[in-house]
C-alpha atoms as a PDB file:
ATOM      1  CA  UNK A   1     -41.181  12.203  24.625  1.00  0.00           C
ATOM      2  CA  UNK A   2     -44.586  11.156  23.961  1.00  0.00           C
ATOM      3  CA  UNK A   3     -45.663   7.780  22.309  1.00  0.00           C
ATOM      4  CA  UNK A   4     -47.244  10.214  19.843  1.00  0.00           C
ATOM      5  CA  UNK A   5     -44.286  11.684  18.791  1.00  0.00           C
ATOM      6  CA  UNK A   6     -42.206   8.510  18.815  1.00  0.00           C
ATOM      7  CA  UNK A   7     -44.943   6.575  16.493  1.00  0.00           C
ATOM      8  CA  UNK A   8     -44.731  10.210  14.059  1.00  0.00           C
ATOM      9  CA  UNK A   9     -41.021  10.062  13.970  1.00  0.00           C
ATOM     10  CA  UNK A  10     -40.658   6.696  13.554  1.00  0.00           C
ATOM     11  CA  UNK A  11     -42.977   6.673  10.379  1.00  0.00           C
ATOM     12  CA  UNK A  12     -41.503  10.116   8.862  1.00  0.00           C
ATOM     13  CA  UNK A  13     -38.105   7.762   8.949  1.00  0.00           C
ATOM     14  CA  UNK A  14     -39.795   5.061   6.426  1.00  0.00           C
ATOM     15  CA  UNK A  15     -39.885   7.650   4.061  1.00  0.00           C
ATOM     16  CA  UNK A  16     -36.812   9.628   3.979  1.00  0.00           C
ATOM     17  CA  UNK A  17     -35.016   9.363   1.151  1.00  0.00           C
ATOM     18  CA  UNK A  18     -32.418   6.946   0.936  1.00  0.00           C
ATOM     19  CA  UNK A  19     -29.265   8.010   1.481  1.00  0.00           C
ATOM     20  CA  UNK A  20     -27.794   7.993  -2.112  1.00  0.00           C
ATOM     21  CA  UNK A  21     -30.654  10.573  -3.013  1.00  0.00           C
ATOM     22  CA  UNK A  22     -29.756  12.467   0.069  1.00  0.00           C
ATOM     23  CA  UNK A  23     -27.569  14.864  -1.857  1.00  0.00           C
ATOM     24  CA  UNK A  24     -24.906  15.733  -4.716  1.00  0.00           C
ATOM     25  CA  UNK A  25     -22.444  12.977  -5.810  1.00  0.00           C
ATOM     26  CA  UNK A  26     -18.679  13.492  -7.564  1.00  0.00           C
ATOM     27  CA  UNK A  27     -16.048  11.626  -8.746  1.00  0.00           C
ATOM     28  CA  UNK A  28     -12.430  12.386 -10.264  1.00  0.00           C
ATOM     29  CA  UNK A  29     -11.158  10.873 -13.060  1.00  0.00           C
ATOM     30  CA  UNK A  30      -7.893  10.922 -14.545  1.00  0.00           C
ATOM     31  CA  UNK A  31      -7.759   9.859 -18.289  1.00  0.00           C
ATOM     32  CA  UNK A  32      -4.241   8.847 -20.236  1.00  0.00           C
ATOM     33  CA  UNK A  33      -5.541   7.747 -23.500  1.00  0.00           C
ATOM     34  CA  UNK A  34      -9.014   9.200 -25.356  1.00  0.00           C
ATOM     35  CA  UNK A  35     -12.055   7.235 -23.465  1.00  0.00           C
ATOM     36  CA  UNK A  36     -15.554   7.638 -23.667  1.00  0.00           C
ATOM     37  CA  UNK A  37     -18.439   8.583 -21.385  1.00  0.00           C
ATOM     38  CA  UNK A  38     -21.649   8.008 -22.559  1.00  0.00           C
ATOM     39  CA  UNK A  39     -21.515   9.543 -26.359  1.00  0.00           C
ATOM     40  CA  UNK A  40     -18.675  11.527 -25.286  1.00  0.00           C
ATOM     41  CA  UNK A  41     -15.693  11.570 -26.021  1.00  0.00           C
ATOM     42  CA  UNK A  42     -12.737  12.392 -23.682  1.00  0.00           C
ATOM     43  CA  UNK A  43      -9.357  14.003 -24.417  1.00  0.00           C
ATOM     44  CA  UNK A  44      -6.399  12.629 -21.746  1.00  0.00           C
ATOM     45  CA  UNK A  45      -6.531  14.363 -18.741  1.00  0.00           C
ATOM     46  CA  UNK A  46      -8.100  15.248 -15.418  1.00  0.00           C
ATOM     47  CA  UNK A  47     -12.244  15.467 -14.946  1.00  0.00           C
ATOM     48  CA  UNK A  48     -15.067  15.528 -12.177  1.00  0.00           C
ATOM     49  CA  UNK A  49     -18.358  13.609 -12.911  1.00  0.00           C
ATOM     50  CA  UNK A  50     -20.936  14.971 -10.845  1.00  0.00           C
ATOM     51  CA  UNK A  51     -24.926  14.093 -10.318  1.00  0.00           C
ATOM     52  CA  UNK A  52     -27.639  15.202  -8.441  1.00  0.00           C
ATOM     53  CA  UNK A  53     -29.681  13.388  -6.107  1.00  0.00           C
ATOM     54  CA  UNK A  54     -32.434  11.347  -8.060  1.00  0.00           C
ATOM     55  CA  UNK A  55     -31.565  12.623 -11.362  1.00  0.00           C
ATOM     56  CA  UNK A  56     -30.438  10.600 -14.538  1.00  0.00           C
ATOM     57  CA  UNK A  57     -27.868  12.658 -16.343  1.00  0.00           C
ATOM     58  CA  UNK A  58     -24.168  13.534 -14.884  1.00  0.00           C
ATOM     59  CA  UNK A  59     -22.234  16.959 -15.689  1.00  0.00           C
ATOM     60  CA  UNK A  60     -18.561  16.352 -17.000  1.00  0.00           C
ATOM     61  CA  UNK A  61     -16.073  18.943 -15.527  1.00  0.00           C
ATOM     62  CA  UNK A  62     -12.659  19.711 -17.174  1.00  0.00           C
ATOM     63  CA  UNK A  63     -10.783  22.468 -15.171  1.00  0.00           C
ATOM     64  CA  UNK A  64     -13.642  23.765 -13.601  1.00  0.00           C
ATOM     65  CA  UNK A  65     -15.716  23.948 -16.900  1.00  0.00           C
ATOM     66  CA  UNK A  66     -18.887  21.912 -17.645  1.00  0.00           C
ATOM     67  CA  UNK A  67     -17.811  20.361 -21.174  1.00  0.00           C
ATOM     68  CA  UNK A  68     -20.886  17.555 -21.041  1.00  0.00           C
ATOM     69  CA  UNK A  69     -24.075  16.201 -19.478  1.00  0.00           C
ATOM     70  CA  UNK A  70     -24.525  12.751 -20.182  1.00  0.00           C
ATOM     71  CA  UNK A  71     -27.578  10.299 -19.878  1.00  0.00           C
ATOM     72  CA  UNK A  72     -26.911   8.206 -16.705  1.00  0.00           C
ATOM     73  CA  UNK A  73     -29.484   5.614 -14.364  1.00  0.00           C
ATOM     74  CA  UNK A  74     -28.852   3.976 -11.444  1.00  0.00           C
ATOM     75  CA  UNK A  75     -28.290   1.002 -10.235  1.00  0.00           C
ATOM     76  CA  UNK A  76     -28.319  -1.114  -7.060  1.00  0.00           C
ATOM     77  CA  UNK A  77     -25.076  -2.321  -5.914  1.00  0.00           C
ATOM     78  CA  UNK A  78     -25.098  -5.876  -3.778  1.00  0.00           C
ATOM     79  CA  UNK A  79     -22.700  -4.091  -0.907  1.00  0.00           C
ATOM     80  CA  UNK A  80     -21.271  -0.826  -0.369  1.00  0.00           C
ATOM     81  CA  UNK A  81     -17.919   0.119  -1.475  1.00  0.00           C
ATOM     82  CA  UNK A  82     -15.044   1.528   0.818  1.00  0.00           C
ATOM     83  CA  UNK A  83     -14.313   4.229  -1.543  1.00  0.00           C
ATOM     84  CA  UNK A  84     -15.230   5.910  -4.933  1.00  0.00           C
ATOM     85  CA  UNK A  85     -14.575   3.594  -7.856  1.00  0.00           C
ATOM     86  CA  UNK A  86     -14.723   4.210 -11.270  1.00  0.00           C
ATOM     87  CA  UNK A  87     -15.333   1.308 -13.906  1.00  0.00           C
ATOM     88  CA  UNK A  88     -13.646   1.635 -17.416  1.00  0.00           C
ATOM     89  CA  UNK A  89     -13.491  -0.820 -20.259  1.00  0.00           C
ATOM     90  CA  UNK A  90     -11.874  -0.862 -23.676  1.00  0.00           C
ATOM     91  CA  UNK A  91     -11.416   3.456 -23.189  1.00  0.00           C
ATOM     92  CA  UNK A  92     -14.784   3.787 -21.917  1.00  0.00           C
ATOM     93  CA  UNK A  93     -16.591   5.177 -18.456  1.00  0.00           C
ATOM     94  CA  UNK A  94     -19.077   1.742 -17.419  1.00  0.00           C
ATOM     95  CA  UNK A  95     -19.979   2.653 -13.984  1.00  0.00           C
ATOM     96  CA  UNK A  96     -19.276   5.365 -10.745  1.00  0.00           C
ATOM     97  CA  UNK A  97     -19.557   3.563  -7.217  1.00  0.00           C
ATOM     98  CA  UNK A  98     -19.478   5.988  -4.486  1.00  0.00           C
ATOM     99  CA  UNK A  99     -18.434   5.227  -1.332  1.00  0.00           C
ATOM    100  CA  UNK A 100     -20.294   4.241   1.127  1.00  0.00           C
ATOM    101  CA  UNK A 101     -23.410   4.377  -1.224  1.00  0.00           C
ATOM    102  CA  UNK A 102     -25.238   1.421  -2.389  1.00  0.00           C
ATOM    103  CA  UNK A 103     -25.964   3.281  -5.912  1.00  0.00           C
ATOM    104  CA  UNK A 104     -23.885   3.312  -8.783  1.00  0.00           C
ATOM    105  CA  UNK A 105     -24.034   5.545 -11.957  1.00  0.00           C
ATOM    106  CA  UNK A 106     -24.097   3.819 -15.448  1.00  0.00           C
ATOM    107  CA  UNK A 107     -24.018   5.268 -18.648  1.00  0.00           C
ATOM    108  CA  UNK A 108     -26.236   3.986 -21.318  1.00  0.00           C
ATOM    109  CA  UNK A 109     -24.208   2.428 -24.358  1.00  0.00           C
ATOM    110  CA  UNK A 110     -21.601   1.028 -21.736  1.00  0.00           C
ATOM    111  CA  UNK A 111     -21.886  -2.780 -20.955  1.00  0.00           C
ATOM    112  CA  UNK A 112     -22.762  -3.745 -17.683  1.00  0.00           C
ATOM    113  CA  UNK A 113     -21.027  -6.334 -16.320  1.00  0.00           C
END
């Protein structure tokens, strides 16, 4: 390989995205008493919170069916976690960590802790 190519590669690399923008994010969640997420209110039951790479709203599933899109932003966790976590407080969605991603989604209106 030439030193050419090597010096080309090596700089394409400093601007690939980062790998929480890389692609499509979800999460489960599993509700037992009416929460919130964002301004929207959820019934008990299961959902899927998904996101797309880069943007800042998330689509609410229920049973396959898009019942929301919420505002959402990111933020910059200090370390990665294991495994998909999602923050609730007093009935309501704070936060989505994804694992292995240093990005986490929060909903405006929820306090950030």
């Amino acid at each position: 390989m030439s030193n050419r190519l090597i010096a080309v590669l090596a700089l394409a690399s400093l601007f690939a995205l980062p790998a929480w923008a890389a692609g499509n994010e979800s999460a489960s969640l599993f509700v037992t008493q009416p929460s919130r997420i964002g301004t929207v209110m959820l019934k008990p039951g299961s959902y899927r919170i998904r996101v797309r790479s880069r943007q800042s709203q998330a689509t609410v599933y229920r049973h396959g069916r898009r019942i929301a899109t919420v505002p959402a932003a990111w933020k910059r966790l200090p370390h990665r976690p294991q495994r998909t976590e999602i923050l609730l407080s007093h009935n309501r969605v704070q936060q989505v960590r994804f694992g292995g991603r240093l990005m986490a989604l929060t909903f405006p209106g929820a306090k950030q802790g």
